[in-house]
C-alpha atoms as a PDB file:
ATOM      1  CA  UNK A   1     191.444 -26.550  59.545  1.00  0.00           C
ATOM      2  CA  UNK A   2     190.848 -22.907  60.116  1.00  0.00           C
ATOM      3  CA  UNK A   3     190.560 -20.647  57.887  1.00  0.00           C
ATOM      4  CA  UNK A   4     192.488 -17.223  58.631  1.00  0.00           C
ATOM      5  CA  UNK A   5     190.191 -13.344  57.261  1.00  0.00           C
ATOM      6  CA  UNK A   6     191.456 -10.475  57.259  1.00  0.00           C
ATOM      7  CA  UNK A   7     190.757  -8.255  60.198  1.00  0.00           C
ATOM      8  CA  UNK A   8     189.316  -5.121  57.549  1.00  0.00           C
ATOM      9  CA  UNK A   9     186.684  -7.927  56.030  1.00  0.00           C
ATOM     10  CA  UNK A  10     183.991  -7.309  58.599  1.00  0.00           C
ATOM     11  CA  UNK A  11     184.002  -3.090  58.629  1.00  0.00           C
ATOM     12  CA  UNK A  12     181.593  -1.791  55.866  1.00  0.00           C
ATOM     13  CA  UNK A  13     182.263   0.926  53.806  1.00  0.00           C
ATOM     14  CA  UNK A  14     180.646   2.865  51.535  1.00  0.00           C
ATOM     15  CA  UNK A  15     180.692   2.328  47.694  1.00  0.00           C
ATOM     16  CA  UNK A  16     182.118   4.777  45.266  1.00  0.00           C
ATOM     17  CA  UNK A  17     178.315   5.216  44.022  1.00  0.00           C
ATOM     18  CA  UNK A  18     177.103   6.220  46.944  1.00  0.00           C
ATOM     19  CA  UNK A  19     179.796   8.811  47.341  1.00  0.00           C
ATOM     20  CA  UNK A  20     178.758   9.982  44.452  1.00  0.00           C
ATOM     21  CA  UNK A  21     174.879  10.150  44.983  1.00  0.00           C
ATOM     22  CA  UNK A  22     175.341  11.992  48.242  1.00  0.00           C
ATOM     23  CA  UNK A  23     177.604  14.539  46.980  1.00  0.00           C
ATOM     24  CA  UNK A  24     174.955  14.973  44.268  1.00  0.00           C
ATOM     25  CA  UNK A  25     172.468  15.443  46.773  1.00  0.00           C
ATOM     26  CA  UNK A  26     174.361  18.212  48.943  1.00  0.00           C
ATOM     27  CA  UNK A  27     175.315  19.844  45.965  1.00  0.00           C
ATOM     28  CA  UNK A  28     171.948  20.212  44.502  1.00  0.00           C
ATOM     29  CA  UNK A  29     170.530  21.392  47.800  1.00  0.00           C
ATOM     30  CA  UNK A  30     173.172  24.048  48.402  1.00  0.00           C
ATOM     31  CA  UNK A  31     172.715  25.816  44.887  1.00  0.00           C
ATOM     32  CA  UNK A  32     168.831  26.028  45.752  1.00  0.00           C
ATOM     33  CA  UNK A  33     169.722  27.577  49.092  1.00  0.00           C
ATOM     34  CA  UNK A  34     171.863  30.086  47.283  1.00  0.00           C
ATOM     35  CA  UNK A  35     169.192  30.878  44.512  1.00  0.00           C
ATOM     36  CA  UNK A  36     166.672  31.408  48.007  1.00  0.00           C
ATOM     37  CA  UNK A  37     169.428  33.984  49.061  1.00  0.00           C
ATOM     38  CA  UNK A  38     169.339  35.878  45.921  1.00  0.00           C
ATOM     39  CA  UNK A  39     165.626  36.158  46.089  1.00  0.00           C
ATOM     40  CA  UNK A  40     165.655  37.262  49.736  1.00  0.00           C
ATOM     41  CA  UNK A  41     168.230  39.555  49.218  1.00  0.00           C
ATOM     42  CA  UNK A  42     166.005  41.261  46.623  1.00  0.00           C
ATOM     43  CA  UNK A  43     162.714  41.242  48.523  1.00  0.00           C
ATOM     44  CA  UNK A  44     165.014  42.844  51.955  1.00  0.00           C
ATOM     45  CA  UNK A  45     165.985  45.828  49.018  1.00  0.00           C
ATOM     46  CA  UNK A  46     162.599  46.584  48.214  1.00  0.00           C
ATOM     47  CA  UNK A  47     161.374  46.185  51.481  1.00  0.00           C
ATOM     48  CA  UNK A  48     163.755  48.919  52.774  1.00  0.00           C
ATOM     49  CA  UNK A  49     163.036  51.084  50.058  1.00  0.00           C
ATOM     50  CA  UNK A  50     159.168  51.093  50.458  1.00  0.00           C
ATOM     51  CA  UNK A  51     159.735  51.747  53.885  1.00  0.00           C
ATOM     52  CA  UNK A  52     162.193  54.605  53.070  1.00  0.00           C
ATOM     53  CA  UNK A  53     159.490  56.007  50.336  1.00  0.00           C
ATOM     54  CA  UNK A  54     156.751  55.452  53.109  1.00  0.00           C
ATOM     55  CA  UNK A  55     158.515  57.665  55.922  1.00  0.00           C
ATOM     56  CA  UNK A  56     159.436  60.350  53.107  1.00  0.00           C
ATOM     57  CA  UNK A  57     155.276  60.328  52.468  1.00  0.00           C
ATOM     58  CA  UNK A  58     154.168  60.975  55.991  1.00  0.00           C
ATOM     59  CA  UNK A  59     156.940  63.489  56.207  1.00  0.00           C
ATOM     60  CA  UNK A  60     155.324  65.498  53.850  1.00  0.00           C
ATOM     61  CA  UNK A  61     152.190  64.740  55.057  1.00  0.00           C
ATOM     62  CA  UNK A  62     153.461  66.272  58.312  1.00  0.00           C
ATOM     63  CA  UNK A  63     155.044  69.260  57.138  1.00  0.00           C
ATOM     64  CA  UNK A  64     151.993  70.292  55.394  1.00  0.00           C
ATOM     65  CA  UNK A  65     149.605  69.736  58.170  1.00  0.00           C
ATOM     66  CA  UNK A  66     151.649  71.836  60.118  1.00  0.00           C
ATOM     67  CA  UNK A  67     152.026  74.692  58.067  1.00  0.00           C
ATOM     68  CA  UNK A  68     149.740  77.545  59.089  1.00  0.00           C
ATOM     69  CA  UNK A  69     146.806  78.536  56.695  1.00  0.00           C
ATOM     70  CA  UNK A  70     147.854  81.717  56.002  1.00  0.00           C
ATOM     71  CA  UNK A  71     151.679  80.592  54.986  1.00  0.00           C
ATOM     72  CA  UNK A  72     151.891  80.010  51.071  1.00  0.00           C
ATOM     73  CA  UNK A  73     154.837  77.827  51.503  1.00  0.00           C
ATOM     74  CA  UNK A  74     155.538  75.111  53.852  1.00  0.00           C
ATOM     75  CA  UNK A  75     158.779  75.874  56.140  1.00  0.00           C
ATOM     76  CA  UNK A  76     161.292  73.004  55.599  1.00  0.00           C
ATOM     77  CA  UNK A  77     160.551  71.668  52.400  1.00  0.00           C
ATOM     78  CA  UNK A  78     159.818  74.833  50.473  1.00  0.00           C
ATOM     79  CA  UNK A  79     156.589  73.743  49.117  1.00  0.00           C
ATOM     80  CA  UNK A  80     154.200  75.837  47.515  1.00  0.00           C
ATOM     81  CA  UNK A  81     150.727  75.660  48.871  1.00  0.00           C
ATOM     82  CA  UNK A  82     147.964  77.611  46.747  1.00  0.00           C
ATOM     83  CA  UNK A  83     145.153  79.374  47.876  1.00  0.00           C
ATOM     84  CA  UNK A  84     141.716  78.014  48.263  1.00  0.00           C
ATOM     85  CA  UNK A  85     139.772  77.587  46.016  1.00  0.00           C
ATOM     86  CA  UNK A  86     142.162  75.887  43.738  1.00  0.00           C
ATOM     87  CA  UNK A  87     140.925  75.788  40.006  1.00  0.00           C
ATOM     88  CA  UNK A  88     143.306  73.973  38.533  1.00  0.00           C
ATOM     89  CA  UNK A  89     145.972  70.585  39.472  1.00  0.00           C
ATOM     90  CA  UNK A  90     149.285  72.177  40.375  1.00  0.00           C
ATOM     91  CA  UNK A  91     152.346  70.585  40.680  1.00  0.00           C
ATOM     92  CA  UNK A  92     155.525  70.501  42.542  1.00  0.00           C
ATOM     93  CA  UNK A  93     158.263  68.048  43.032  1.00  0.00           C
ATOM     94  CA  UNK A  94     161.003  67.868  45.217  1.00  0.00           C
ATOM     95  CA  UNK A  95     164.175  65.035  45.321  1.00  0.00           C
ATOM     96  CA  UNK A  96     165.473  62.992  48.298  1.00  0.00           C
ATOM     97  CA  UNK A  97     168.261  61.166  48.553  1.00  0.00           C
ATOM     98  CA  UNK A  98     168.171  57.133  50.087  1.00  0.00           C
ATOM     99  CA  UNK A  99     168.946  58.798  53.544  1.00  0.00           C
ATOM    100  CA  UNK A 100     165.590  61.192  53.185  1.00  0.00           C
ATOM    101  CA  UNK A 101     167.697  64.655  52.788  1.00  0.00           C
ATOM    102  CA  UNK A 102     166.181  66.867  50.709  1.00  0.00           C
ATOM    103  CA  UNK A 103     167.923  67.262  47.434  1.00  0.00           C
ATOM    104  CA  UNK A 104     168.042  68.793  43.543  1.00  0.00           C
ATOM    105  CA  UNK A 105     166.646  66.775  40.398  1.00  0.00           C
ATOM    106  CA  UNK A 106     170.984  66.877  38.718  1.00  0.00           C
ATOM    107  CA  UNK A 107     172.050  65.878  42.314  1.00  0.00           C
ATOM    108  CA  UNK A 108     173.562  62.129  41.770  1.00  0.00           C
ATOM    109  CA  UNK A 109     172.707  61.156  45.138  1.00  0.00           C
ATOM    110  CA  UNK A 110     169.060  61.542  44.512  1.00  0.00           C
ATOM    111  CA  UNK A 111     167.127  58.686  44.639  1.00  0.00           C
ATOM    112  CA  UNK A 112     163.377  59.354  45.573  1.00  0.00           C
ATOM    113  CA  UNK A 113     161.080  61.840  43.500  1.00  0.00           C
ATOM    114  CA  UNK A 114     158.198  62.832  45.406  1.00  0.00           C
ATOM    115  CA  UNK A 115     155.217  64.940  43.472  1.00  0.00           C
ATOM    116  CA  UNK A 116     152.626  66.292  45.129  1.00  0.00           C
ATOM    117  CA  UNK A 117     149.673  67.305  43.239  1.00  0.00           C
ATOM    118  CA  UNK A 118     147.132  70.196  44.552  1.00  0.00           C
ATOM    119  CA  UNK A 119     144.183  69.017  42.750  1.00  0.00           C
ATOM    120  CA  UNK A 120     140.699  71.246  42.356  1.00  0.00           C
ATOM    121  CA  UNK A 121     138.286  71.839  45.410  1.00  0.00           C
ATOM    122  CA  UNK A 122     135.460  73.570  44.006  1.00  0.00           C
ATOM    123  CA  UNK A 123     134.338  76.996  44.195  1.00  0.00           C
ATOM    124  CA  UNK A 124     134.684  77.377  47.925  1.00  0.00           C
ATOM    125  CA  UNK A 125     136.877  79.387  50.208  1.00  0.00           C
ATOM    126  CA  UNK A 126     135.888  76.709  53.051  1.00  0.00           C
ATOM    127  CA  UNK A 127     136.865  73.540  51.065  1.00  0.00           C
ATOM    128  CA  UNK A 128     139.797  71.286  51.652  1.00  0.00           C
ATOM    129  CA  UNK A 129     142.762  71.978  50.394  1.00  0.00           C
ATOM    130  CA  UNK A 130     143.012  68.521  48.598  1.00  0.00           C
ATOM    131  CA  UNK A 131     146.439  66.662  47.533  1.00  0.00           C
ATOM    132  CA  UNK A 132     147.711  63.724  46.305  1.00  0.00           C
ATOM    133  CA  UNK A 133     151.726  62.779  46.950  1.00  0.00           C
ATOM    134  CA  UNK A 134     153.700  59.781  45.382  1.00  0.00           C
ATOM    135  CA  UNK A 135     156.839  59.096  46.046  1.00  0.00           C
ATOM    136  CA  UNK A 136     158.564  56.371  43.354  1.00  0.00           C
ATOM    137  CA  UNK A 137     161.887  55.586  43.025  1.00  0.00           C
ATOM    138  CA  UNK A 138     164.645  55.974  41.714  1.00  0.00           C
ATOM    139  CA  UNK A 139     164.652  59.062  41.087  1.00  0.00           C
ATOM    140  CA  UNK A 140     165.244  59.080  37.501  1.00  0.00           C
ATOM    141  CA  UNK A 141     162.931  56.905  35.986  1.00  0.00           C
ATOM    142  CA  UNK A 142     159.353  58.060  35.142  1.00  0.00           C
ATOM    143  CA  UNK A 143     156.530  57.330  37.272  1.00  0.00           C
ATOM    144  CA  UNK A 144     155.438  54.980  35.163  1.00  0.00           C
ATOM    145  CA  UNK A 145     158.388  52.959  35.098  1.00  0.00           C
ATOM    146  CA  UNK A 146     159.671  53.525  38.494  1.00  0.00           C
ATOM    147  CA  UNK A 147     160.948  50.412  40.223  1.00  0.00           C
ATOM    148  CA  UNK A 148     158.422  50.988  43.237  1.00  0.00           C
ATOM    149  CA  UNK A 149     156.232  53.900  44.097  1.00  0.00           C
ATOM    150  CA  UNK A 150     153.590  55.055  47.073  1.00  0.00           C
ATOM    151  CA  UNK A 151     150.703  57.299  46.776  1.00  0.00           C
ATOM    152  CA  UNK A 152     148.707  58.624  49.284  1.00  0.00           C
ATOM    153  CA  UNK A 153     145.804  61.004  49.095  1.00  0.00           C
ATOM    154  CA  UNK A 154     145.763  64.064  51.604  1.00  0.00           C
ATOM    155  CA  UNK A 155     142.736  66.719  52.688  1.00  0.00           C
ATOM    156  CA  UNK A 156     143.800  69.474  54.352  1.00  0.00           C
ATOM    157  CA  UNK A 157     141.861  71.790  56.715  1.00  0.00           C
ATOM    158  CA  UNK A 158     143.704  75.182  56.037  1.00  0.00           C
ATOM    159  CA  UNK A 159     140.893  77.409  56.823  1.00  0.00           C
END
């Protein structure tokens, strides 16, 4: 006598608890993808803004390199240069916006401070004009608790 199966006996199938493990799976590997996007997201941010903060530096650094030695102020960015010898730390410090513009400390927009420091050369006329720059950001934090910041030391030969 021959027995009669049903043609859907032979296929295999998965079980409901296997559903269930794989769906556990992808779902525990897609929220740790998502937390990796968060974190890259944040790196890119302050990756573009030290790069921003960098360029605004050597800007500076440019502008007063190229001002002539007997100019007291540097052309574009208004910067006051003192005389050698220079005595005592002086201090200016001018806003930029995130596109590099030059801007005022109540402007909204602004979002880098730079200071630059003229700091003491000695006694003589021939000395470097010496200076120190940061840039930190945003704007309206303090140094000190700015979310990033660049310095960069400068000697000048304005003789």
């Amino acid at each position: 006598m021959k027995t009669r199966t049903s043609p859907h006996a032979s296929l295999a199938a998965f079980t409901l608890v296997e559903l269930a493990l794989a769906l556990g799976l992808a779902s525990f590997c897609l929220v740790s993808v998502f937390g990796l996007l968060s974190v890259g997201f944040t790196t890119s941010q302050a990756a573009s803004a030290q790069t921003s903060a960098q360029g605004l530096v050597s800007t500076i650094v440019s502008e007063l390199r190229a001002t002539a030695a007997q100019a007291s102020t540097s052309q574009h960015l208004g910067l006051s240069i003192p005389p050698n010898p220079v005595t005592a730390p002086q201090v200016a410090s001018l806003y930029f916006t995130g596109s590099g513009v030059l801007s005022s400390a109540a402007d909204p927009q602004a979002r880098y401070l730079a200071t630059v420091t003229f700091l003491p050369n000695g006694a003589g006329e021939k000395a470097a004009t010496l200076a120190q720059i940061k840039v930190s950001w945003p704007a309206a934090a303090k140094v000190e608790n700015a979310a990033g910041k660049v310095s960069v030391f400068e000697a000048l030969d304005r003789n």
